[in-house]
N, C-alpha and C. Protein backbone atom coordinates (compact mmCIF):
# COMPACT_ATOMS: atom_id res chain seq x y z
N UNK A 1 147.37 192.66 -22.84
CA UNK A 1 148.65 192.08 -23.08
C UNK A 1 149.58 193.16 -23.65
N UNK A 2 150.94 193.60 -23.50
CA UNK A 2 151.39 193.97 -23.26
C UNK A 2 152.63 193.79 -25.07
N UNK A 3 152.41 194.47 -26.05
CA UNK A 3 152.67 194.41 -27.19
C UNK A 3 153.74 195.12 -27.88
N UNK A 4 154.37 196.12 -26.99
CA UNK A 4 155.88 197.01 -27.45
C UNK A 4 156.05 197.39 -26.13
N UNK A 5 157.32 197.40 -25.75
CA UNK A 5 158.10 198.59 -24.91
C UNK A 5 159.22 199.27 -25.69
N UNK A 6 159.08 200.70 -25.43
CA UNK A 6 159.98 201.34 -26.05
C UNK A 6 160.35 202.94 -25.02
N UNK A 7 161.73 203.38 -25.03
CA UNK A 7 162.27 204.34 -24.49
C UNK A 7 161.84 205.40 -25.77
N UNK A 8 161.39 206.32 -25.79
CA UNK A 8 161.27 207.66 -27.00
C UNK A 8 161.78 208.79 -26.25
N UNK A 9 162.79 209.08 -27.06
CA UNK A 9 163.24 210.38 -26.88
C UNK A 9 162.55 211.55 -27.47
N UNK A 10 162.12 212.79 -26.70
CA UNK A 10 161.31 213.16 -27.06
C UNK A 10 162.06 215.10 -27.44
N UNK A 11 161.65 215.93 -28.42
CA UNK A 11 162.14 216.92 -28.59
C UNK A 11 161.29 218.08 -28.76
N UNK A 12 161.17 219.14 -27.63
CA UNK A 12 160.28 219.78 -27.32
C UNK A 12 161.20 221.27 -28.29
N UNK A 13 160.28 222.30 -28.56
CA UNK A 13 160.79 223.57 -28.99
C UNK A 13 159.66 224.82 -28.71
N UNK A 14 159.75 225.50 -27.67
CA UNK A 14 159.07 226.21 -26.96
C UNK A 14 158.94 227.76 -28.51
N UNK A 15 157.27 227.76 -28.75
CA UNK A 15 157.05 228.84 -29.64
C UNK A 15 156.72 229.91 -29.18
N UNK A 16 157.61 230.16 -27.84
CA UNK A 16 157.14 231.42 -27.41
C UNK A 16 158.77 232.20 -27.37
N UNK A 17 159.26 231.47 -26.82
CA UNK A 17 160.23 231.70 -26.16
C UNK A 17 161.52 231.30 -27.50
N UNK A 18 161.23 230.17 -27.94
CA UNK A 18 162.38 229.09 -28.74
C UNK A 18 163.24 228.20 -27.56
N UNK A 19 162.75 228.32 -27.01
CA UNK A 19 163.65 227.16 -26.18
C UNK A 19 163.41 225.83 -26.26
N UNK A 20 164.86 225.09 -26.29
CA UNK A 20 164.48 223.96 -27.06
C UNK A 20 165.28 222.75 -25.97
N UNK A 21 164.74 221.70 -25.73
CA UNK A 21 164.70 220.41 -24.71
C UNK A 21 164.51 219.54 -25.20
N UNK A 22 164.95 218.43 -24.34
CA UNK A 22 164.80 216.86 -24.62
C UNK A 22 163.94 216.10 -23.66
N UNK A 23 163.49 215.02 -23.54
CA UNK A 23 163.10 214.62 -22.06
C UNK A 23 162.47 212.79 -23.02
N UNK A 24 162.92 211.93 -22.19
CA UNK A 24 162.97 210.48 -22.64
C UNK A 24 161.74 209.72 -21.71
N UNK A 25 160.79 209.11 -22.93
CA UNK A 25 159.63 208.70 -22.16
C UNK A 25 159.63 207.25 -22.41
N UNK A 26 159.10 206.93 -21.17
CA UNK A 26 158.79 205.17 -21.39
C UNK A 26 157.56 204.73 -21.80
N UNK A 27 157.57 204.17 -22.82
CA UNK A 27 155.95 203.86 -23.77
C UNK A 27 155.74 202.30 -23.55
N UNK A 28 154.75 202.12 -22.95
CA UNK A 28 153.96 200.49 -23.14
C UNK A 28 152.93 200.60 -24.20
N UNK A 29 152.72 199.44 -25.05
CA UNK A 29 151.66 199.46 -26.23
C UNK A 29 150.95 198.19 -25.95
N UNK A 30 149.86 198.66 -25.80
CA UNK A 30 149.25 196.66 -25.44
C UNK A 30 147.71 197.25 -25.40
N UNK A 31 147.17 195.72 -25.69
CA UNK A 31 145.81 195.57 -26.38
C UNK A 31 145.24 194.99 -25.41
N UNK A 32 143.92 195.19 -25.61
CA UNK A 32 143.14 194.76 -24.38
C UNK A 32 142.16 193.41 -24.68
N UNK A 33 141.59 193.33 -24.25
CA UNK A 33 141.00 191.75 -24.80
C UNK A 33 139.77 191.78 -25.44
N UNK A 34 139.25 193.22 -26.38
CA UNK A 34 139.01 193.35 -26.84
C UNK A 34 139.33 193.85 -28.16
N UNK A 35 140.81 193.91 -28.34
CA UNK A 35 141.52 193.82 -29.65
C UNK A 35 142.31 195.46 -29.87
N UNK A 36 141.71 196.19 -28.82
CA UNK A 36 141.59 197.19 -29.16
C UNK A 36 143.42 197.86 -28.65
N UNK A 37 144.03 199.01 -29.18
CA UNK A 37 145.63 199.17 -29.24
C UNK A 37 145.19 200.27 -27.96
N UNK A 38 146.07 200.16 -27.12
CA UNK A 38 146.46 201.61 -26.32
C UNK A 38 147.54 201.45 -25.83
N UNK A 39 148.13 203.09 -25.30
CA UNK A 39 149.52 202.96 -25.43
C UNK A 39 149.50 204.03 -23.60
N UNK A 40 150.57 203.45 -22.93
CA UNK A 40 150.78 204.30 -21.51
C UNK A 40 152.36 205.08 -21.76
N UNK A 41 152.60 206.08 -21.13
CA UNK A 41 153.96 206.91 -21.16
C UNK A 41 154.18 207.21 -19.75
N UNK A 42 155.38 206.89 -19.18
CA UNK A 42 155.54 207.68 -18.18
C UNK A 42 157.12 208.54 -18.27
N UNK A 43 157.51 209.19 -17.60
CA UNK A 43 158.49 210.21 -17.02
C UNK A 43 159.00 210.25 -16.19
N UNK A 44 160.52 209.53 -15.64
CA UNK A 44 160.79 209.33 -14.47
C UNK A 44 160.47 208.36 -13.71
N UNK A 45 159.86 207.49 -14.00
CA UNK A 45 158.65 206.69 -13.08
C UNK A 45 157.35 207.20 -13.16
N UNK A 46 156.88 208.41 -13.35
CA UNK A 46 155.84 208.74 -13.07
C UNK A 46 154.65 208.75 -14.57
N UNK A 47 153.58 208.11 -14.75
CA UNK A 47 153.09 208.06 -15.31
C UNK A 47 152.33 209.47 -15.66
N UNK A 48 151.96 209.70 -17.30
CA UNK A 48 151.71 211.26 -17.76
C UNK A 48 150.97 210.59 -19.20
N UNK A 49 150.34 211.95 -19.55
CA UNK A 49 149.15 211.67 -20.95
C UNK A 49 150.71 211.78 -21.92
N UNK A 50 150.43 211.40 -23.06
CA UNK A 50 151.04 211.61 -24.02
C UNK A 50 151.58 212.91 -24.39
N UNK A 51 153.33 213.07 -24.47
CA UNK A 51 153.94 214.14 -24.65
C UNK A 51 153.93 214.80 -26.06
N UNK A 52 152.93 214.06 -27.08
CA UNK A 52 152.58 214.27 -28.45
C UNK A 52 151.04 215.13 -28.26
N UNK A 53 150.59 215.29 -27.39
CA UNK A 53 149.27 215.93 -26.84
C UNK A 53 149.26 216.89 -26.00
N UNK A 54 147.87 218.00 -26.38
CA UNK A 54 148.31 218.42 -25.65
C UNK A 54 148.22 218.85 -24.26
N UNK A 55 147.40 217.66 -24.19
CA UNK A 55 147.21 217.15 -22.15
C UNK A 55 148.48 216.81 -21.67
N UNK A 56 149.38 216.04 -22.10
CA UNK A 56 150.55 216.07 -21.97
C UNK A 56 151.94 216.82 -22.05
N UNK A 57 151.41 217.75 -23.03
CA UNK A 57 152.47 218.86 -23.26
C UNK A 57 153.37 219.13 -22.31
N UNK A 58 154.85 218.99 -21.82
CA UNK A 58 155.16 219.90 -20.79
C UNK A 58 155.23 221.31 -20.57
N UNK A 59 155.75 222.04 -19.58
CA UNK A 59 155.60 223.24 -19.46
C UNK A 59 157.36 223.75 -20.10
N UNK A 60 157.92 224.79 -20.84
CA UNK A 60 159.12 224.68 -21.32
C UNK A 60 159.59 225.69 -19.97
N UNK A 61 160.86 224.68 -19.20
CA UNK A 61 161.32 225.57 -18.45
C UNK A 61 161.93 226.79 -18.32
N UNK A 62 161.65 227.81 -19.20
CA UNK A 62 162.09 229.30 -19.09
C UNK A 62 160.81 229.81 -19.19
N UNK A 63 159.95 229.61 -19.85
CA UNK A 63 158.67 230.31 -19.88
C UNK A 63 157.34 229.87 -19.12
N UNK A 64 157.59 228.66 -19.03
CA UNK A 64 156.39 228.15 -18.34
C UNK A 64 155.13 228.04 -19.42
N UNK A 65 155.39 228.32 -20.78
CA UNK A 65 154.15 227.34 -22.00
C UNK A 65 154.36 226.20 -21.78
N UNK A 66 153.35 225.82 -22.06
CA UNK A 66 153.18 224.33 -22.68
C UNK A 66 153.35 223.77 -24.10
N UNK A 67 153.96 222.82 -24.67
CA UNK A 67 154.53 222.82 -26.06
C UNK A 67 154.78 221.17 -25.97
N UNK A 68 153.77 220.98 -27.19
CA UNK A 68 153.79 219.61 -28.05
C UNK A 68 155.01 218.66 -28.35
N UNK A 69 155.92 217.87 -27.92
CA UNK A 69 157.07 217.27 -28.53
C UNK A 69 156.92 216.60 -29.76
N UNK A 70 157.86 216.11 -30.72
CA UNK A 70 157.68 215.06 -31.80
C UNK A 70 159.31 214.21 -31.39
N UNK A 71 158.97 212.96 -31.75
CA UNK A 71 159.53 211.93 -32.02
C UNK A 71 160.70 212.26 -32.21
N UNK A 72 162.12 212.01 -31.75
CA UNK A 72 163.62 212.09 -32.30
C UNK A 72 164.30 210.80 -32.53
N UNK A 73 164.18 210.19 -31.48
CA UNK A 73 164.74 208.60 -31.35
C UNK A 73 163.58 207.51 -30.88
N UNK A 74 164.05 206.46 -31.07
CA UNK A 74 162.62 205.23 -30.42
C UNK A 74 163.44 203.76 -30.46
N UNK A 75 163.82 203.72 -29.06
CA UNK A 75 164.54 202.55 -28.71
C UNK A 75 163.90 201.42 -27.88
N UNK A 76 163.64 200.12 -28.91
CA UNK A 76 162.60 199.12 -28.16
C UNK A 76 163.47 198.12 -27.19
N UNK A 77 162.44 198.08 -26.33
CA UNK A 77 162.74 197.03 -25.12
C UNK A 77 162.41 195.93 -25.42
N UNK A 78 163.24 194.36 -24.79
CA UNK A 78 162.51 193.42 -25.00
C UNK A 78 161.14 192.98 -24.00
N UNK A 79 160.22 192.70 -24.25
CA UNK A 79 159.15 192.25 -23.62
C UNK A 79 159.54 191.23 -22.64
N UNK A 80 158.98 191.39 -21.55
CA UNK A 80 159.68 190.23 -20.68
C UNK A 80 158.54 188.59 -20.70
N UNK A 81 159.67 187.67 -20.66
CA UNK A 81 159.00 186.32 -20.72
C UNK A 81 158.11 186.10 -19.87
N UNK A 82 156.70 185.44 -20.21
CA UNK A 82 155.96 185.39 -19.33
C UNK A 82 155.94 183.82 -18.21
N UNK A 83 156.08 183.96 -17.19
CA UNK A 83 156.40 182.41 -16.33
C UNK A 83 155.13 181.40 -16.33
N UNK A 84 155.30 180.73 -15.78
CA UNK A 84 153.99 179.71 -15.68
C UNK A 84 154.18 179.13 -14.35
């Protein structure tokens, strides 16, 4: 079930280079029916590991590292009604 939607703006700062970016991810938070929390992100449409990780890391476009984002903004969606 399906427990937050939220837009996160995300703020990357490349430690090689210093180059510094934005890029806005779409987060679902929902529990499974075993109680348990997990959370999906995608980019564009396209689904990706967490931009706080660093499987997710993007690559910073002047250098081509990879570099961890943190949190800037976090704007929640409403959950949509479920029909019957």
């Amino acid at each position: 079930m399906i427990t937050e939607l939220a837009v996160e703006h995300v703020e990357f700062t490349c430690g090689h280079c210093w180059h510094r970016w934005t890029a806005d991810y779409d987060v679902q938070h929902y529990q499974d029916e075993d109680g348990s929390d997990w959370e999906n992100f995608s980019h564009s449409g396209v689904p990706t590991p967490s931009p706080y990780s660093t499987d997710g890391a993007p690559a910073c476009p002047r250098c081509h590292r990879h570099w961890v984002g943190h949190l800037t903004e976090r704007h929640l969606l409403p959950l949509p009604t479920a029909t019957r």
